[in-house]
C-alpha atoms as a PDB file:
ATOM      1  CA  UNK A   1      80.839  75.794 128.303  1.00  0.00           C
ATOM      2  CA  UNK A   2      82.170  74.830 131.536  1.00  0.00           C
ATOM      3  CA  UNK A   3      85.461  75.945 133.207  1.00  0.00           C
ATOM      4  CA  UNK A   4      87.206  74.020 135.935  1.00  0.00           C
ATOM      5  CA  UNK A   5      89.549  74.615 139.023  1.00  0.00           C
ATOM      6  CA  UNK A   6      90.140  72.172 141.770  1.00  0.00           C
ATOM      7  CA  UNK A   7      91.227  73.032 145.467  1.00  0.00           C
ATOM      8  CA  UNK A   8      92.717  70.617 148.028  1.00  0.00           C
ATOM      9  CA  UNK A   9      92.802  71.930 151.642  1.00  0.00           C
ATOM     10  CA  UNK A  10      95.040  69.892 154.700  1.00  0.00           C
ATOM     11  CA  UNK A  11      95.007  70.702 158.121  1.00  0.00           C
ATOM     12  CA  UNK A  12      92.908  73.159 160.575  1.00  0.00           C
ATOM     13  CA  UNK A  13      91.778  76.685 158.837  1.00  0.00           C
ATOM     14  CA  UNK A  14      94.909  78.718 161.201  1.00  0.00           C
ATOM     15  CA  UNK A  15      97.941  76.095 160.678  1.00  0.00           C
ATOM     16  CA  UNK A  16      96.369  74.529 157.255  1.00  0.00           C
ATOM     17  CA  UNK A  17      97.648  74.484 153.815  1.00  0.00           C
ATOM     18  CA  UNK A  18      95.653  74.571 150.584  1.00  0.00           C
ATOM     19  CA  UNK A  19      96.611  74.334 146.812  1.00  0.00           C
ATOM     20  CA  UNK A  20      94.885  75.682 143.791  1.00  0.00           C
ATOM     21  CA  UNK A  21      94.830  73.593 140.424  1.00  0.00           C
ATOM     22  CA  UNK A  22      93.181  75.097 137.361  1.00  0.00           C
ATOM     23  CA  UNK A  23      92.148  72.377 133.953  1.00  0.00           C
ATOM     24  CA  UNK A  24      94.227  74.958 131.666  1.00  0.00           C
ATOM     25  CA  UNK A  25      97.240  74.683 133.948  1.00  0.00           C
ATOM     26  CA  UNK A  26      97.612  78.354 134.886  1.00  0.00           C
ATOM     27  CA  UNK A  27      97.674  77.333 137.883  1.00  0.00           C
ATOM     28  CA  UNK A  28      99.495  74.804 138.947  1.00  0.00           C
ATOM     29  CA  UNK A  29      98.878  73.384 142.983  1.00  0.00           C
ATOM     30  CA  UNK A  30      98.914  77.421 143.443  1.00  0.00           C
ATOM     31  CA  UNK A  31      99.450  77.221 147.438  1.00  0.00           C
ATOM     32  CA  UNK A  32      97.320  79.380 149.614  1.00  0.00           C
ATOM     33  CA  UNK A  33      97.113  79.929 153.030  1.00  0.00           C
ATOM     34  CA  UNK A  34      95.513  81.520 156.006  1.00  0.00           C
ATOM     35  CA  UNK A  35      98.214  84.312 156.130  1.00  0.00           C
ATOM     36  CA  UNK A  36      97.947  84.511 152.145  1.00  0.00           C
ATOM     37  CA  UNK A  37      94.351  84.884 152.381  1.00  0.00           C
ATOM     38  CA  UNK A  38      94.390  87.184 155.513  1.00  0.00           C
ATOM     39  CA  UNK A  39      97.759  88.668 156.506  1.00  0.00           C
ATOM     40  CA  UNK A  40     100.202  88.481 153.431  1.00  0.00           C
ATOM     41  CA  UNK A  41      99.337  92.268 151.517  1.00  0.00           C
ATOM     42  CA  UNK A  42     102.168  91.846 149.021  1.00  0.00           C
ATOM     43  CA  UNK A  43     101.313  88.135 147.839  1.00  0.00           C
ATOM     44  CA  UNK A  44     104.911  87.254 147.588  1.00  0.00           C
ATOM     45  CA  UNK A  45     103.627  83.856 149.891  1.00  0.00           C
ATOM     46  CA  UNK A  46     100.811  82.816 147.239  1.00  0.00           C
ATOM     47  CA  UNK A  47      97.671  83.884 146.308  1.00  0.00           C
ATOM     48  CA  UNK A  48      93.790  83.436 147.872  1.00  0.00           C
ATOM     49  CA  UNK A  49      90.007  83.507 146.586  1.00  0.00           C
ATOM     50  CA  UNK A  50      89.882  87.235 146.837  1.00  0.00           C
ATOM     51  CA  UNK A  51      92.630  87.916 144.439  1.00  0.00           C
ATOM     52  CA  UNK A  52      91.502  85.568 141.567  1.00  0.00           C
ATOM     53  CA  UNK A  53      88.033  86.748 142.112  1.00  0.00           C
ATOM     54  CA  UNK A  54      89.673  90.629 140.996  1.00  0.00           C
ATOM     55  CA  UNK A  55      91.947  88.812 138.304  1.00  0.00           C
ATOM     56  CA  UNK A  56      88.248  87.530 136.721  1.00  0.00           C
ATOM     57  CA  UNK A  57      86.505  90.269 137.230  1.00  0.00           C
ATOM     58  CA  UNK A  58      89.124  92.756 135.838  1.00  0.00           C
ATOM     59  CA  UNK A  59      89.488  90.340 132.468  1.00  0.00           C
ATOM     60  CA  UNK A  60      85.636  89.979 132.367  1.00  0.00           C
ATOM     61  CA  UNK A  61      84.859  93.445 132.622  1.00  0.00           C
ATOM     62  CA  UNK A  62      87.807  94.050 129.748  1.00  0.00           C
ATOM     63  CA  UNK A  63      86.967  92.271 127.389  1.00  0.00           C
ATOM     64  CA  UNK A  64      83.498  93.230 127.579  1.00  0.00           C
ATOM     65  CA  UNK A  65      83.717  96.308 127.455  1.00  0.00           C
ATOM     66  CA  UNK A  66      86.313  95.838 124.313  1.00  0.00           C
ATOM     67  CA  UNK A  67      83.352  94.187 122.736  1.00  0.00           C
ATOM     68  CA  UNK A  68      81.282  96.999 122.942  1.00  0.00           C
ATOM     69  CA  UNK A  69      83.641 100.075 122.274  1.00  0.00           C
ATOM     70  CA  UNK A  70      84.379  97.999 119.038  1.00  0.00           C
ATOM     71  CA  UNK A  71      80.512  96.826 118.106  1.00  0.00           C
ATOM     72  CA  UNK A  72      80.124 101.427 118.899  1.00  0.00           C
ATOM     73  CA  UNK A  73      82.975 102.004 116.608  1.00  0.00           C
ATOM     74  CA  UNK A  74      85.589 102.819 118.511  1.00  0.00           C
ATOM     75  CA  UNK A  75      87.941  99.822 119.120  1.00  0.00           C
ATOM     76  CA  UNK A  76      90.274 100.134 121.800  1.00  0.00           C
ATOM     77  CA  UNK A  77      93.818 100.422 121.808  1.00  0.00           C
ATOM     78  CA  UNK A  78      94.361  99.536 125.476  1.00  0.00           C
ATOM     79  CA  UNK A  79      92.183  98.735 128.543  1.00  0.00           C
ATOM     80  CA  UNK A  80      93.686  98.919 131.947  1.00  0.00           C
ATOM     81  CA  UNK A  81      91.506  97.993 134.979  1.00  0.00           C
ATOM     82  CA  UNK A  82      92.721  96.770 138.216  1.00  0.00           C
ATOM     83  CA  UNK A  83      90.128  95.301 140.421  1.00  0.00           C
ATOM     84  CA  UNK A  84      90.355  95.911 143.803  1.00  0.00           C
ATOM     85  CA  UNK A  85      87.933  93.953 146.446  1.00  0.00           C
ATOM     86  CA  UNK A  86      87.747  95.617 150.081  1.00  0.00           C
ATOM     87  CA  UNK A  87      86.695  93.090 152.654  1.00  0.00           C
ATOM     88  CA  UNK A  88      85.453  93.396 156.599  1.00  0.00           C
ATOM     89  CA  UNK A  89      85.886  91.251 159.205  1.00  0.00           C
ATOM     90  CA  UNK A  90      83.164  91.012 161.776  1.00  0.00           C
ATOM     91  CA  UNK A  91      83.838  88.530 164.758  1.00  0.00           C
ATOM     92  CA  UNK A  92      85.624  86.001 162.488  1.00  0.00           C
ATOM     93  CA  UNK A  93      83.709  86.223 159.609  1.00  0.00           C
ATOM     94  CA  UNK A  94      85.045  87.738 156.354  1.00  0.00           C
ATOM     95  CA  UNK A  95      82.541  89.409 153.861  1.00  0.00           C
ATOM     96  CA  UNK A  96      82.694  91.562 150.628  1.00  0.00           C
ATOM     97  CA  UNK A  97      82.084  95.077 151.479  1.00  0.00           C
ATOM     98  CA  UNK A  98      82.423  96.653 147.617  1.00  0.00           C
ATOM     99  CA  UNK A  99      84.557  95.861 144.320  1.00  0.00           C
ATOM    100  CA  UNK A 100      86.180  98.652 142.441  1.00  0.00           C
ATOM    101  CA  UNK A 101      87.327  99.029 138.926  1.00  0.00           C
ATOM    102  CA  UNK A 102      89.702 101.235 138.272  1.00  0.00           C
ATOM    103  CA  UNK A 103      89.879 101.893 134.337  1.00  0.00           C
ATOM    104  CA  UNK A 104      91.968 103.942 132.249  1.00  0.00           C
ATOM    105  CA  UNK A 105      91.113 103.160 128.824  1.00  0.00           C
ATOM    106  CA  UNK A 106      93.087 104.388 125.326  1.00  0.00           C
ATOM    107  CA  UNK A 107      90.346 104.651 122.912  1.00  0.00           C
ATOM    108  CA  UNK A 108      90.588 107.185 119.869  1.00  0.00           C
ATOM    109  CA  UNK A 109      88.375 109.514 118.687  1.00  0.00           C
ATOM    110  CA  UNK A 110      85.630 108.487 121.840  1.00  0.00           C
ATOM    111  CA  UNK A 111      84.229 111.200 124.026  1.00  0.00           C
ATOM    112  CA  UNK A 112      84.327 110.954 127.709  1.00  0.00           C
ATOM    113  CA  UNK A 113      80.303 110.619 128.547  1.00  0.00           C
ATOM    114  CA  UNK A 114      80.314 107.644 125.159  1.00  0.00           C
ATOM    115  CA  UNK A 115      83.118 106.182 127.108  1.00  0.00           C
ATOM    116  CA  UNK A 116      81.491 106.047 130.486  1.00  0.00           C
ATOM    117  CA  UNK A 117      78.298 104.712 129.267  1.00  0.00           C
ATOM    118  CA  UNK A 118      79.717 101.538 127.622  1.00  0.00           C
ATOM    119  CA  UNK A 119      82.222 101.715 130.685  1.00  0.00           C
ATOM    120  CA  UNK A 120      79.039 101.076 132.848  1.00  0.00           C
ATOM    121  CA  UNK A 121      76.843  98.891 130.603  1.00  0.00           C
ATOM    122  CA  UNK A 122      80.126  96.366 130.695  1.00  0.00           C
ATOM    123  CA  UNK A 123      80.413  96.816 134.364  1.00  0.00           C
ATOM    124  CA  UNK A 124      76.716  95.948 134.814  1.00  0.00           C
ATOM    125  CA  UNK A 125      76.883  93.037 132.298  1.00  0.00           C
ATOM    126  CA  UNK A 126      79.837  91.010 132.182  1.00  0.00           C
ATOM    127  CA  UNK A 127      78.988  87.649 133.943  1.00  0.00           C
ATOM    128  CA  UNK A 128      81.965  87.533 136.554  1.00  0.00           C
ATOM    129  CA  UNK A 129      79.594  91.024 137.567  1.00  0.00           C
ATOM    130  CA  UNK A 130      76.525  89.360 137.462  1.00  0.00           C
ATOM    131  CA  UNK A 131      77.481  86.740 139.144  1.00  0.00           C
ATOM    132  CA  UNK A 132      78.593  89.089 142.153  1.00  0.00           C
ATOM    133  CA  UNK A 133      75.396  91.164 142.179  1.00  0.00           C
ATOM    134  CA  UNK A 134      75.364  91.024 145.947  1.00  0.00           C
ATOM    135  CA  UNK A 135      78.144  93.000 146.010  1.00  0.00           C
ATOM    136  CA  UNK A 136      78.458  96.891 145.353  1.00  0.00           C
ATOM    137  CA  UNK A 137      80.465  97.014 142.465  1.00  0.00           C
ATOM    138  CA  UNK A 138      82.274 101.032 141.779  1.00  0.00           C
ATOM    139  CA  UNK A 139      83.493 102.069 138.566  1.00  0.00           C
ATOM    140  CA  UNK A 140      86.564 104.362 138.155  1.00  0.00           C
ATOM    141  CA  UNK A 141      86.984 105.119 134.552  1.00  0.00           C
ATOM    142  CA  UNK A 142      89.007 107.548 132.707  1.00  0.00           C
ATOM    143  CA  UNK A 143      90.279 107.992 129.124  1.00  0.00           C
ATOM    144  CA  UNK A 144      94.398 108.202 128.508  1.00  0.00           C
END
């Protein structure tokens, strides 16, 4: 399996504009900026690296974990994470301080310490996870 997106980039990092292109057309020349990227907390002006890395991560992580409440007999009803990635800036270079996952999950008939177990395995195991292994990755999971 491989999965494809496509960036174009014109102009100097500061004053420079950049689209993002994805093969299933989700994205269509998404634009992106320096002040999306860096300055622009709402996202009203586009979107950045950061906050499709969280998008992938928080659908990785679901439907992983939805794989193995179901395959432990308790399918889910509902899975909400939202992914949050906390960055620092030192000099002028960005880097990844942590990644949280904030869960609430509807699940019947599971108990809390079940829950958090397969809460964590998925964290640990879903590939968008291992492929960020250099980053701390916290869990924040509770049932509805």
């Amino acid at each position: 399996m491989k999965r494809t997106a496509t960036a174009q980039w014109k102009g100097a990092g500061i004053d420079g504009t950049g689209s993002l292109t994805t093969r299933s057309g989700a994205f269509q020349e998404q634009p992106y900026t320096f002040k999306t990227r860096f300055q622009n907390e709402d996202g009203k002006l586009g979107t950045n690296p950061e906050e499709l890395i969280a998008a992938a991560h928080a659908g990785c992580f679901n439907m992983a974990l939805s794989f193995q409440l179901a395959g432990a007999g308790f399918p889910a009803k509902v899975l909400d994470t939202e992914a949050v990635v906390t960055m620092r800036n030192e000099d002028v270079h960005w880097h990844f301080d942590y990644i949280t996952l904030n869960l609430v999950g509807d699940v019947p008939g599971i108990d809390e310490a079940k829950f958090l177990e397969l809460a964590n395995s998925a964290k640990d195991s879903c590939p968008i996870s291992e492929a960020l292994s250099a980053v701390k990755i916290v869990l924040n999971a509770s049932l509805k």
